[in-house]
Every structure is written in C-alpha cells, then in structure tokens.
N, C-alpha and C. Protein backbone atom coordinates (compact mmCIF):
# COMPACT_ATOMS: atom_id res chain seq x y z
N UNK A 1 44.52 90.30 91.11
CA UNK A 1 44.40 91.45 90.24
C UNK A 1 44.38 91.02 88.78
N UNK A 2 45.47 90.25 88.44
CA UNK A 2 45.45 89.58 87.16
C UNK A 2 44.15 88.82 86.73
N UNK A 3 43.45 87.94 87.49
CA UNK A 3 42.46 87.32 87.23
C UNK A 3 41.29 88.35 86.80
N UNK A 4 41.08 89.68 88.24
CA UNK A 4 40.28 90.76 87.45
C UNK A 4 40.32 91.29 86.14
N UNK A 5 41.51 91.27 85.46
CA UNK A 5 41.90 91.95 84.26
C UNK A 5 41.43 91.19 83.53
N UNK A 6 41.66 89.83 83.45
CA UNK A 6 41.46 88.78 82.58
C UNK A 6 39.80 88.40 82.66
N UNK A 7 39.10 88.33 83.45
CA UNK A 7 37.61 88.52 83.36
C UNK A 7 37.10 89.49 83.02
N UNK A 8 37.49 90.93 82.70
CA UNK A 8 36.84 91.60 82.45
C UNK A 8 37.38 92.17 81.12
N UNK A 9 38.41 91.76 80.43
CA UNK A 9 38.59 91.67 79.03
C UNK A 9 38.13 90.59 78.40
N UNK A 10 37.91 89.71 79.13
CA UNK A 10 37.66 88.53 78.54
C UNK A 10 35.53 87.97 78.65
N UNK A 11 35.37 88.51 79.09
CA UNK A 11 33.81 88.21 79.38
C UNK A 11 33.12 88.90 77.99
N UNK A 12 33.28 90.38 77.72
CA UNK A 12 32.65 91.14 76.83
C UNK A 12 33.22 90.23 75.43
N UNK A 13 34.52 90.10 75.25
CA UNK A 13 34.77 89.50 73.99
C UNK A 13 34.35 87.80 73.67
N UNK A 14 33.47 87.43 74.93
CA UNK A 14 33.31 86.25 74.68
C UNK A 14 31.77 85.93 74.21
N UNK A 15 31.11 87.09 74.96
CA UNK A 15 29.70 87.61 74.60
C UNK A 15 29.84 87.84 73.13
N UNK A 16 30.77 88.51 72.68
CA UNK A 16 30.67 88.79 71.36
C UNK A 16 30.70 88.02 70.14
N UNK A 17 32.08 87.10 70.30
CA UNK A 17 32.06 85.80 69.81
C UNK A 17 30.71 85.18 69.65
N UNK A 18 30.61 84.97 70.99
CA UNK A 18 28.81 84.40 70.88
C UNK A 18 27.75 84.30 70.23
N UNK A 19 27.63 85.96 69.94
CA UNK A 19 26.52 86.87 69.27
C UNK A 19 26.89 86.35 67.65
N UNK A 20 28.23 86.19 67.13
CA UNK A 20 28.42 86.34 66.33
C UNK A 20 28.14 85.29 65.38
N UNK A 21 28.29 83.99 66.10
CA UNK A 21 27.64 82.94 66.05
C UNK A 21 26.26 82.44 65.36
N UNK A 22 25.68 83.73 66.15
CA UNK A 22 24.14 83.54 65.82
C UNK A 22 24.03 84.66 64.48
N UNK A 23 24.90 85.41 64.23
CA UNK A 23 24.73 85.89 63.07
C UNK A 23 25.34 85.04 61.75
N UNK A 24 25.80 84.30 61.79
CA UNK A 24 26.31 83.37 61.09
C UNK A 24 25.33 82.09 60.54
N UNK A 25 24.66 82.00 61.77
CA UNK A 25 23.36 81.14 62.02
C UNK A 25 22.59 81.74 60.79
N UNK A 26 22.09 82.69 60.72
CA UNK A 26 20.86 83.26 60.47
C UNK A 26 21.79 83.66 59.04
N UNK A 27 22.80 83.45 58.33
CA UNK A 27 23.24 84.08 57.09
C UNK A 27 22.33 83.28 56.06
N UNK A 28 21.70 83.89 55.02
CA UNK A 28 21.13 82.99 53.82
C UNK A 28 19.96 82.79 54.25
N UNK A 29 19.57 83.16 55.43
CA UNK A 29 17.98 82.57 55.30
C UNK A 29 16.89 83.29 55.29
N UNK A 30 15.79 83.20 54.56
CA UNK A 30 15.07 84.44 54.39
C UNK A 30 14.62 84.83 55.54
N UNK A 31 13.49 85.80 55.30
CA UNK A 31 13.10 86.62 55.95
C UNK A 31 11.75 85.32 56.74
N UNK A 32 11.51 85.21 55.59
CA UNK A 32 9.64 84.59 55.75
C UNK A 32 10.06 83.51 57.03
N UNK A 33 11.62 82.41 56.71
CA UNK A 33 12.21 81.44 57.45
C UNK A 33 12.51 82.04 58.73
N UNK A 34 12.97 83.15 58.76
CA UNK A 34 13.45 83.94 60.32
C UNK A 34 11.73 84.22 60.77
N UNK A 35 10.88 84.35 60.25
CA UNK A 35 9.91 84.98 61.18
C UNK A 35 8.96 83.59 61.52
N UNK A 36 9.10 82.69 60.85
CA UNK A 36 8.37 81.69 61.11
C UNK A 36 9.23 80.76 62.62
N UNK A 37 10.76 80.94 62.55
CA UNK A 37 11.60 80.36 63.61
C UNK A 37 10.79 81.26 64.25
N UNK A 38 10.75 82.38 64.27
CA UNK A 38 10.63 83.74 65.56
C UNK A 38 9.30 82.96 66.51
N UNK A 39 8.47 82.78 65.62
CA UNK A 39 7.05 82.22 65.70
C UNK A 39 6.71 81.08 66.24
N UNK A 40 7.54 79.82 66.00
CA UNK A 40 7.72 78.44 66.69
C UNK A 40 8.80 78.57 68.24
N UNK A 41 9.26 79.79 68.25
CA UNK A 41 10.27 79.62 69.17
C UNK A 41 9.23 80.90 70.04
N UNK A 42 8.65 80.86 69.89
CA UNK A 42 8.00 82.13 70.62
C UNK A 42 8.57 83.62 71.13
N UNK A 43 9.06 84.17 69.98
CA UNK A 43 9.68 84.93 69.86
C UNK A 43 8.92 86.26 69.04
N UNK A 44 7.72 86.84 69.44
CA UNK A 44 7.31 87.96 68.41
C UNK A 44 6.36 86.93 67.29
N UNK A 45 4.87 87.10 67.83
CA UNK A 45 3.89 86.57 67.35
C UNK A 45 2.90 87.83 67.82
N UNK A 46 1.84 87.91 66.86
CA UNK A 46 1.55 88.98 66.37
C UNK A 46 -0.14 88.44 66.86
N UNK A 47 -1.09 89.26 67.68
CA UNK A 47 -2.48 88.36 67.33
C UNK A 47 -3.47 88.14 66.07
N UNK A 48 -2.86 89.33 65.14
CA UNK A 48 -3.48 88.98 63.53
C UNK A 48 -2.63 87.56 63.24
N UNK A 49 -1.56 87.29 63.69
CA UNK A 49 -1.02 86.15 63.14
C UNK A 49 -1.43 84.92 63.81
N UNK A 50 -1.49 85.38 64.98
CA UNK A 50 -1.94 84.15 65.57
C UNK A 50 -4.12 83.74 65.13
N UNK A 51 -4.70 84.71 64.77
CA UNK A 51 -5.83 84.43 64.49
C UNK A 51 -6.01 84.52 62.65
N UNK A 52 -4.64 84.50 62.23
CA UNK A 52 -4.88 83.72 60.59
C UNK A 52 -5.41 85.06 59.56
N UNK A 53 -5.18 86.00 60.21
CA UNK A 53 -5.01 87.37 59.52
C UNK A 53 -3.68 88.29 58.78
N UNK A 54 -3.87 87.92 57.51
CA UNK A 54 -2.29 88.24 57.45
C UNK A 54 -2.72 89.64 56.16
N UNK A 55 -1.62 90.17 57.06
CA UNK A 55 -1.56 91.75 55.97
C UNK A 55 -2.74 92.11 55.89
N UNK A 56 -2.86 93.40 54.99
CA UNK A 56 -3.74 94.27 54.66
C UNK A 56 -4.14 95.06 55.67
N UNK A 57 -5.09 96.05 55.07
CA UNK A 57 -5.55 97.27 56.07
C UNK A 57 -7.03 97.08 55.53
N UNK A 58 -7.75 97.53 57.14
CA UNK A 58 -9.44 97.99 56.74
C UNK A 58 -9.49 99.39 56.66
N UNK A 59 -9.43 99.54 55.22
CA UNK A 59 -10.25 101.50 55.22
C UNK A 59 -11.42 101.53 55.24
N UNK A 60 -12.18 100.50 56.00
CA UNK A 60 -13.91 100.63 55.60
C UNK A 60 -14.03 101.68 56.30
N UNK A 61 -13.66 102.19 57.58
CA UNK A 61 -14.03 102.95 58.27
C UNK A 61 -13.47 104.60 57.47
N UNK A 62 -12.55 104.81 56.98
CA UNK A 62 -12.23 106.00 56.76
C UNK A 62 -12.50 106.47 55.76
N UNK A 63 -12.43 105.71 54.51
CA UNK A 63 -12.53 106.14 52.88
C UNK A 63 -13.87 105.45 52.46
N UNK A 64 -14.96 105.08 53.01
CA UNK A 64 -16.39 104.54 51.99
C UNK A 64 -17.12 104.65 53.13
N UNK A 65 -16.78 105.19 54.35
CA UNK A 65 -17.96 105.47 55.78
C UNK A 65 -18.89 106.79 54.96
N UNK A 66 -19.53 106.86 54.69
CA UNK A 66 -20.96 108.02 54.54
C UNK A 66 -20.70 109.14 55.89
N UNK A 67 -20.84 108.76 57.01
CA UNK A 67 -20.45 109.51 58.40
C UNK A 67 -19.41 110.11 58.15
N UNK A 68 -18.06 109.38 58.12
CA UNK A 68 -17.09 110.49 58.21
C UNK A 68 -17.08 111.31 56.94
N UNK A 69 -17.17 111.11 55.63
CA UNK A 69 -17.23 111.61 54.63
C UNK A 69 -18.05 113.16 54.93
N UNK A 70 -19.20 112.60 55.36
CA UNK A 70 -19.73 114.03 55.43
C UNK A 70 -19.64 114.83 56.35
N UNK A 71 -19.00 114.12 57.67
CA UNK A 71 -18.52 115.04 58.25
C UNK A 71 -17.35 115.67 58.19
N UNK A 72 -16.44 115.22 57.27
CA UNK A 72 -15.65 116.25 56.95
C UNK A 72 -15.79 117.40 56.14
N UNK A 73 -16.91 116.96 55.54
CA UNK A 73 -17.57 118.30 54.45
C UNK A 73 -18.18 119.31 54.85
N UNK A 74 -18.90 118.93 56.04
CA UNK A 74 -19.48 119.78 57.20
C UNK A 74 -18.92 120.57 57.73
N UNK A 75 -17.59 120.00 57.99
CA UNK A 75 -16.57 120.73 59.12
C UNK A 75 -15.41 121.16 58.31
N UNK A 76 -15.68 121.41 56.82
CA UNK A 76 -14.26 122.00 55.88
C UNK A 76 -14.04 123.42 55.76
N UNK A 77 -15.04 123.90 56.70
CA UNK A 77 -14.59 125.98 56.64
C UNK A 77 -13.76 125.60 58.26
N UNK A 78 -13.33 125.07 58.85
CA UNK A 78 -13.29 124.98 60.10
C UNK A 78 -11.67 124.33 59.96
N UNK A 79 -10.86 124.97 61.01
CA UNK A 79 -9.47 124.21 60.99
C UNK A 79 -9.14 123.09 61.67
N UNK A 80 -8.97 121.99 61.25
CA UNK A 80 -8.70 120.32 62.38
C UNK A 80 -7.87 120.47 62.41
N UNK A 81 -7.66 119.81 64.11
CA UNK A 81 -6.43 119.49 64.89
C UNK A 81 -6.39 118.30 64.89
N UNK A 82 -6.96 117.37 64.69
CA UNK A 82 -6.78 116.46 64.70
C UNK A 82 -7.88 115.09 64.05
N UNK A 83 -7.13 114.35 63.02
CA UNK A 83 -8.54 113.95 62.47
C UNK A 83 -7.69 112.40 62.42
N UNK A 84 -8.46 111.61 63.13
CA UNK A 84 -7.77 109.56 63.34
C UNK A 84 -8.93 108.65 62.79
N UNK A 85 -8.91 108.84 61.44
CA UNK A 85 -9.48 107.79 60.87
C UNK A 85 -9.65 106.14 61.87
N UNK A 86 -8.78 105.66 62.15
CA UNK A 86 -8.98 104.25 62.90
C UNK A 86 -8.98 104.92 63.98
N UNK A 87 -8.96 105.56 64.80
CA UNK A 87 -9.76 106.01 66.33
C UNK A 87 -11.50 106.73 66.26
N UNK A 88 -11.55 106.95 64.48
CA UNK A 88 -12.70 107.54 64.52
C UNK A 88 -13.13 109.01 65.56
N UNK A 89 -12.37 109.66 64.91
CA UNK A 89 -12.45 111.18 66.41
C UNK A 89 -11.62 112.44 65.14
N UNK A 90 -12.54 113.18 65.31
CA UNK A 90 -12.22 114.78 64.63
C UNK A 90 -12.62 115.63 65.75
N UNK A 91 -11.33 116.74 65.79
CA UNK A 91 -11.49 117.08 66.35
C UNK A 91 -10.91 118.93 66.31
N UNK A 92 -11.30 119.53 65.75
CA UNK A 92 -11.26 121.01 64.83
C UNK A 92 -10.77 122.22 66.02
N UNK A 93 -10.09 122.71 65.83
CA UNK A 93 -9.30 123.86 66.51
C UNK A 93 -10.11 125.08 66.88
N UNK A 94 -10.01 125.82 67.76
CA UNK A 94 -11.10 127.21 67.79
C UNK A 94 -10.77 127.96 66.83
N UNK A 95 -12.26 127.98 66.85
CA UNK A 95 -12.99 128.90 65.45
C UNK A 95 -13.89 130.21 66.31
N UNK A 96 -13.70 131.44 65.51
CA UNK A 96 -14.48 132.27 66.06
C UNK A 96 -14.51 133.50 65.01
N UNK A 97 -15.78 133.81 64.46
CA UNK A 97 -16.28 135.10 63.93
C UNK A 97 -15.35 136.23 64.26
N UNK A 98 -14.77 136.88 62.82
CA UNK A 98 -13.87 137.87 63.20
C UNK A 98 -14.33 139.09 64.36
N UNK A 99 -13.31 139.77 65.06
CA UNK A 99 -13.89 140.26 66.02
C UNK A 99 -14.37 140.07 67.76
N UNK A 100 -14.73 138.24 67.66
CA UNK A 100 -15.64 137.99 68.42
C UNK A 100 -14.90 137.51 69.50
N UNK A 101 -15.19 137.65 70.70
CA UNK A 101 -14.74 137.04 72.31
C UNK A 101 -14.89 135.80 72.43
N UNK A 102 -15.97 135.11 71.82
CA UNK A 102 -16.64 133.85 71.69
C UNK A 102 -15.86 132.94 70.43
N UNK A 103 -15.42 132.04 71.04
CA UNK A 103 -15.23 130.52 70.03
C UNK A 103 -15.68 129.32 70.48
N UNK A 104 -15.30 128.48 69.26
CA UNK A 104 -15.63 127.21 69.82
C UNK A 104 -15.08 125.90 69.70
N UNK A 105 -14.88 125.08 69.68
CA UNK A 105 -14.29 124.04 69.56
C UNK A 105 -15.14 123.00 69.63
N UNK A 106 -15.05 121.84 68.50
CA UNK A 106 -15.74 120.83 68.13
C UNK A 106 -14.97 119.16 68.41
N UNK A 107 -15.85 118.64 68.94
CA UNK A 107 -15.19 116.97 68.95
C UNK A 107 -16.09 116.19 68.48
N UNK A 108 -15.86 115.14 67.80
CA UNK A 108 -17.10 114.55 66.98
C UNK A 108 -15.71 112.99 67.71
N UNK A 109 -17.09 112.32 67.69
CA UNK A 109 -16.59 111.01 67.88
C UNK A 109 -17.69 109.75 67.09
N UNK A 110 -16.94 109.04 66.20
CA UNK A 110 -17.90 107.77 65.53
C UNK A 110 -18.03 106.79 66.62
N UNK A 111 -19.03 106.64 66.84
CA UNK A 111 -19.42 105.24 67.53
C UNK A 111 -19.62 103.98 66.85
N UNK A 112 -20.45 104.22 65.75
CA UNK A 112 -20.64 103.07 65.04
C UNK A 112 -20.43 103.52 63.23
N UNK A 113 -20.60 102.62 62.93
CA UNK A 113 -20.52 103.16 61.40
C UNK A 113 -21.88 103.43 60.59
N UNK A 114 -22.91 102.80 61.22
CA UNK A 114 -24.51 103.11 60.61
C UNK A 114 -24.90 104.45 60.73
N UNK A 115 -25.53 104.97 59.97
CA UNK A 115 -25.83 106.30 59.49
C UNK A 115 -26.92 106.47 60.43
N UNK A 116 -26.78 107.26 62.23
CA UNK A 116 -28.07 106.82 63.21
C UNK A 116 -27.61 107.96 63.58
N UNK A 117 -28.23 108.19 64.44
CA UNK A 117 -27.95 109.74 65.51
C UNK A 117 -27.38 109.11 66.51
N UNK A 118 -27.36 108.12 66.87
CA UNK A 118 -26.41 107.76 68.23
C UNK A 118 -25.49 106.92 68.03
N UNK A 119 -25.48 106.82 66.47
CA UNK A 119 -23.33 106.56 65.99
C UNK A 119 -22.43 107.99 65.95
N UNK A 120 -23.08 108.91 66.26
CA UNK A 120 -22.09 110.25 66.56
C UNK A 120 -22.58 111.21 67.66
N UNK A 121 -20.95 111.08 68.46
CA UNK A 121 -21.35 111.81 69.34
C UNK A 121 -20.49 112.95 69.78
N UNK A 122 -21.18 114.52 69.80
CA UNK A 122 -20.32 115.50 69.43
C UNK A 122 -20.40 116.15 70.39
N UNK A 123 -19.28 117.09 70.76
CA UNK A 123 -18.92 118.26 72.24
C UNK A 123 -18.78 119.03 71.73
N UNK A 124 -19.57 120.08 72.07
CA UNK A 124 -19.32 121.35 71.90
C UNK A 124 -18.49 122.49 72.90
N UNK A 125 -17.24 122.39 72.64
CA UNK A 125 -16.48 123.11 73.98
C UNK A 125 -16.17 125.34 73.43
N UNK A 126 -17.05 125.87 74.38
CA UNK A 126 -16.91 127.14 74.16
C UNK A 126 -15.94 127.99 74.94
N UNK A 127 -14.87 129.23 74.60
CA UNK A 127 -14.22 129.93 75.12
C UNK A 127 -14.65 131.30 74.94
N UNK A 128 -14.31 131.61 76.62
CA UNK A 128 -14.98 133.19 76.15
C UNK A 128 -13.93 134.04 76.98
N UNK A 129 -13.35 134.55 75.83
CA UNK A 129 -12.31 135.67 76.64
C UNK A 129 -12.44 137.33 77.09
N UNK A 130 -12.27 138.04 77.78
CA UNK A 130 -11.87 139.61 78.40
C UNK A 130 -11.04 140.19 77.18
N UNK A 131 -11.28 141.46 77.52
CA UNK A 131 -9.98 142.09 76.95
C UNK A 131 -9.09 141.69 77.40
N UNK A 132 -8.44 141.48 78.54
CA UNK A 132 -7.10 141.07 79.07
C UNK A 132 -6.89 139.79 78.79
N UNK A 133 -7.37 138.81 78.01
CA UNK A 133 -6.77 138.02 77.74
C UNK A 133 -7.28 136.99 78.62
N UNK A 134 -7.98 137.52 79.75
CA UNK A 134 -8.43 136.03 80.19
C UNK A 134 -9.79 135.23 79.92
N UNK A 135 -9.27 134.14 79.79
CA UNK A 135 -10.35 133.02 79.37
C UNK A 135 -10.97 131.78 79.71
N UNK A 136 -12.15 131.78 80.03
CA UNK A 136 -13.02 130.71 80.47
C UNK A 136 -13.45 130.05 79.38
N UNK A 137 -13.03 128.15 79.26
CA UNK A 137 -13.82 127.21 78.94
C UNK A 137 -14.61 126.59 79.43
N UNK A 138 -15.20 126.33 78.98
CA UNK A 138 -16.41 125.49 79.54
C UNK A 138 -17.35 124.23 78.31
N UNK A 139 -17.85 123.04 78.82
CA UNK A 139 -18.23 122.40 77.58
C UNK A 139 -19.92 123.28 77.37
N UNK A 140 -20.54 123.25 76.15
CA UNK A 140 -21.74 124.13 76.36
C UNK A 140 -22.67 122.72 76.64
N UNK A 141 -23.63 123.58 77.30
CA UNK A 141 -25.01 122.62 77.63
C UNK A 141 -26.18 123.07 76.51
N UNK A 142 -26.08 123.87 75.73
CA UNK A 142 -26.75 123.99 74.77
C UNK A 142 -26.59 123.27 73.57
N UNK A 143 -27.86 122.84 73.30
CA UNK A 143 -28.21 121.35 72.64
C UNK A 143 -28.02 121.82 70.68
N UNK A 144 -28.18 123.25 70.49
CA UNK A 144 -28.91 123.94 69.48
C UNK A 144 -27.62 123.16 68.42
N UNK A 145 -26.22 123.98 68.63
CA UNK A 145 -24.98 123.57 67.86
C UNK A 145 -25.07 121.91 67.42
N UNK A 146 -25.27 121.26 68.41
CA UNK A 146 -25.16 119.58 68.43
C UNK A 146 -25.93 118.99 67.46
N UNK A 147 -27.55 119.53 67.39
CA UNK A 147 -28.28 118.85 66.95
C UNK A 147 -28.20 119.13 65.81
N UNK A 148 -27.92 120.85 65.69
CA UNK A 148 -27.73 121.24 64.46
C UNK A 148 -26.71 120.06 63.17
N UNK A 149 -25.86 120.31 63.96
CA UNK A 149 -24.43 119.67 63.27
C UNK A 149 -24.81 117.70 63.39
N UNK A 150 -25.51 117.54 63.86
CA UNK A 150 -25.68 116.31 63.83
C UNK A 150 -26.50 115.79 62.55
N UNK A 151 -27.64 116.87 62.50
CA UNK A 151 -28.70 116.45 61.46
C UNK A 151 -28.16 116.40 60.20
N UNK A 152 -26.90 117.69 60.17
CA UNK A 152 -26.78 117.92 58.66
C UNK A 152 -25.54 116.91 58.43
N UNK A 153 -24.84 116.50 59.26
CA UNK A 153 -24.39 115.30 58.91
C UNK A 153 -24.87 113.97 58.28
N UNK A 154 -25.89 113.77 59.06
CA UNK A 154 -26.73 112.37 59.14
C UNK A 154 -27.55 112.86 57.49
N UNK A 155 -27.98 113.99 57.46
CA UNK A 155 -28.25 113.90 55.84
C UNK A 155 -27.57 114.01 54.57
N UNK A 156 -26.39 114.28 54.85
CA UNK A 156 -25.25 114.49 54.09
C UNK A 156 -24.68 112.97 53.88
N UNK A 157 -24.61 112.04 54.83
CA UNK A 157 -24.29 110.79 55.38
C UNK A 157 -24.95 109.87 54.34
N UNK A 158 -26.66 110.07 54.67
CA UNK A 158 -27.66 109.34 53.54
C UNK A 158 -27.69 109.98 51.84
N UNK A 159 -27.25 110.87 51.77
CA UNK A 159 -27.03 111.21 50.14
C UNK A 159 -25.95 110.50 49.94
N UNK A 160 -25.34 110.40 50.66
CA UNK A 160 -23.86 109.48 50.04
C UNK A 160 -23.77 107.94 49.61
N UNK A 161 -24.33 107.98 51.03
CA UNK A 161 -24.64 106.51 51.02
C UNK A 161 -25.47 106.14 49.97
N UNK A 162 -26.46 106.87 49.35
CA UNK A 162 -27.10 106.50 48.60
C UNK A 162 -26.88 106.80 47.03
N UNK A 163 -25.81 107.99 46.72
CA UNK A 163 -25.23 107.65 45.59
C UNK A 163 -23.72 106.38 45.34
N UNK A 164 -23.51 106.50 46.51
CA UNK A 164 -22.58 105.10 46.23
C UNK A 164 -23.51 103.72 45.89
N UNK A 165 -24.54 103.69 46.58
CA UNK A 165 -25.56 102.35 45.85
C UNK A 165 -25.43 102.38 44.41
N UNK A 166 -26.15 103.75 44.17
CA UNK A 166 -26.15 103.79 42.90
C UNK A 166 -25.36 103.63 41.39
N UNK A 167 -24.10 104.37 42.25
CA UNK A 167 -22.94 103.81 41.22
C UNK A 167 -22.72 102.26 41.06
N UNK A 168 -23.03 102.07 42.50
CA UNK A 168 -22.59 100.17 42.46
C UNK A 168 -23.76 99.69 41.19
C-alpha cells in the first residue's frame, strides 16, 4: 500500500521536475535559436521553410486581380456571404425583387487569374417559395443570368486591367 502511495505522489512530481529542466534549458535563448533547434531536431518545420520561402503574403490574387475587382463591383447591390480572397470563391446571399417569390443566389468561383471566360465559373442557384412558406431550390439551367454576369465582368476586368497599365 505504502509503495502505491509513494508512486503515485511521486511519479507526477518527478515529471515535473523534469519539465522544468527543460524550461531552464531554453531560458535566454531567442526565439530565431528555439525555432531553428525545433527545425534540426525535427520538431515543427513548415514546407515554406523547408522550400526557402520565408514570410510574406501573396495578395496578387485579391488586391491587383482585374477579375475579382470587378467582380465585386458587379455584385455590390447584392449582399455576400461569403467572400475568400485565397480560396478565390464569392459567394452572395438571396436576393430577390421586393414582393417577389423568386430569388437567387450567386457563386462565382476564380479558376485562374487571366481575364478569359473560363477563369470564372458561376452558379446560379434559384428559390421559389408558396405562400406557406414552402420552398424549392434548385441550381438554374438557364444560361441567360451566367453569361450575362460573366461578360460584364470580363469587361469590367479589361478596363482595369488596362488602366492599371496605364498608371504603371
């Protein structure tokens, strides 16, 4: 019984001791020195680090893209639910003409960043409700919304693009 007592007061406080050790270890030394141990000891290596990428962020895609730019200008009477610059995906809440049974809901997705018709690709998801409240979605198969919203992007896209040349 005694021996139980004594191992099990004695195990946790020895762990601790232990630990404490290694905080003692690590007093005074920077940060840059702890992450480089972390790194030789294979402890939390990063693949920007391991391929010689260190820090910074790419906003090419969110803040100087022509595409998204204008498609947010496109889609600014309209309420977003959700807009992921680095996932490249907007995606705008139902909208519907006061009055109306009919809404719709928009998903735009960037594929590429070149100003093309098949670097964006958009869903048009429609709801149509009853008086009682009930409601059918469905994605639409009508092309009219898509192409619409596609073109005036893609020209909105090339004015941009082409006064940013210009400033350059």
């Amino acid at each position: 019984m005694f021996k139980k007592v004594v191992i099990i007061l004695f195990i946790p406080l020895f762990l601790i001791l232990a630990n404490c050790n290694k905080n003692v270890e690590n007093a005074g030394v920077s940060a840059e020195e702890k992450r480089r141990k972390n790194i030789e000891e294979g402890r939390g290596a990063s693949i920007g680090g391991l391929l010689g990428k260190v820090g910074g962020t790419n906003y090419e895609f969110s803040s100087s893209n022509p595409m998204w730019r204008a498609s947010l200008e496109t889609l600014d009477f309209l309420p977003l639910t959700t807009v992921d610059y680095s996932g490249g995906v907007i995606i705008t809440d139902w909208y519907s003409e006061s009055g109306d049974n009919e809404s719709i809901k928009l998903t735009l997705r960037f594929l590429s960043n070149e100003i093309r018709s098949d670097s964006l690709k958009i869903i048009v998801h429609k709801k149509k409700c009853n008086d009682n409240s009930n409601c059918v979605t469905a994605i639409s198969k009508s092309d009219l919304i898509k192409n619409e919203l596609r073109s005036t992007i893609l020209r909105k896209a090339a004015l941009l693009e082409k006064s940013d040349k210009e400033k350059k």
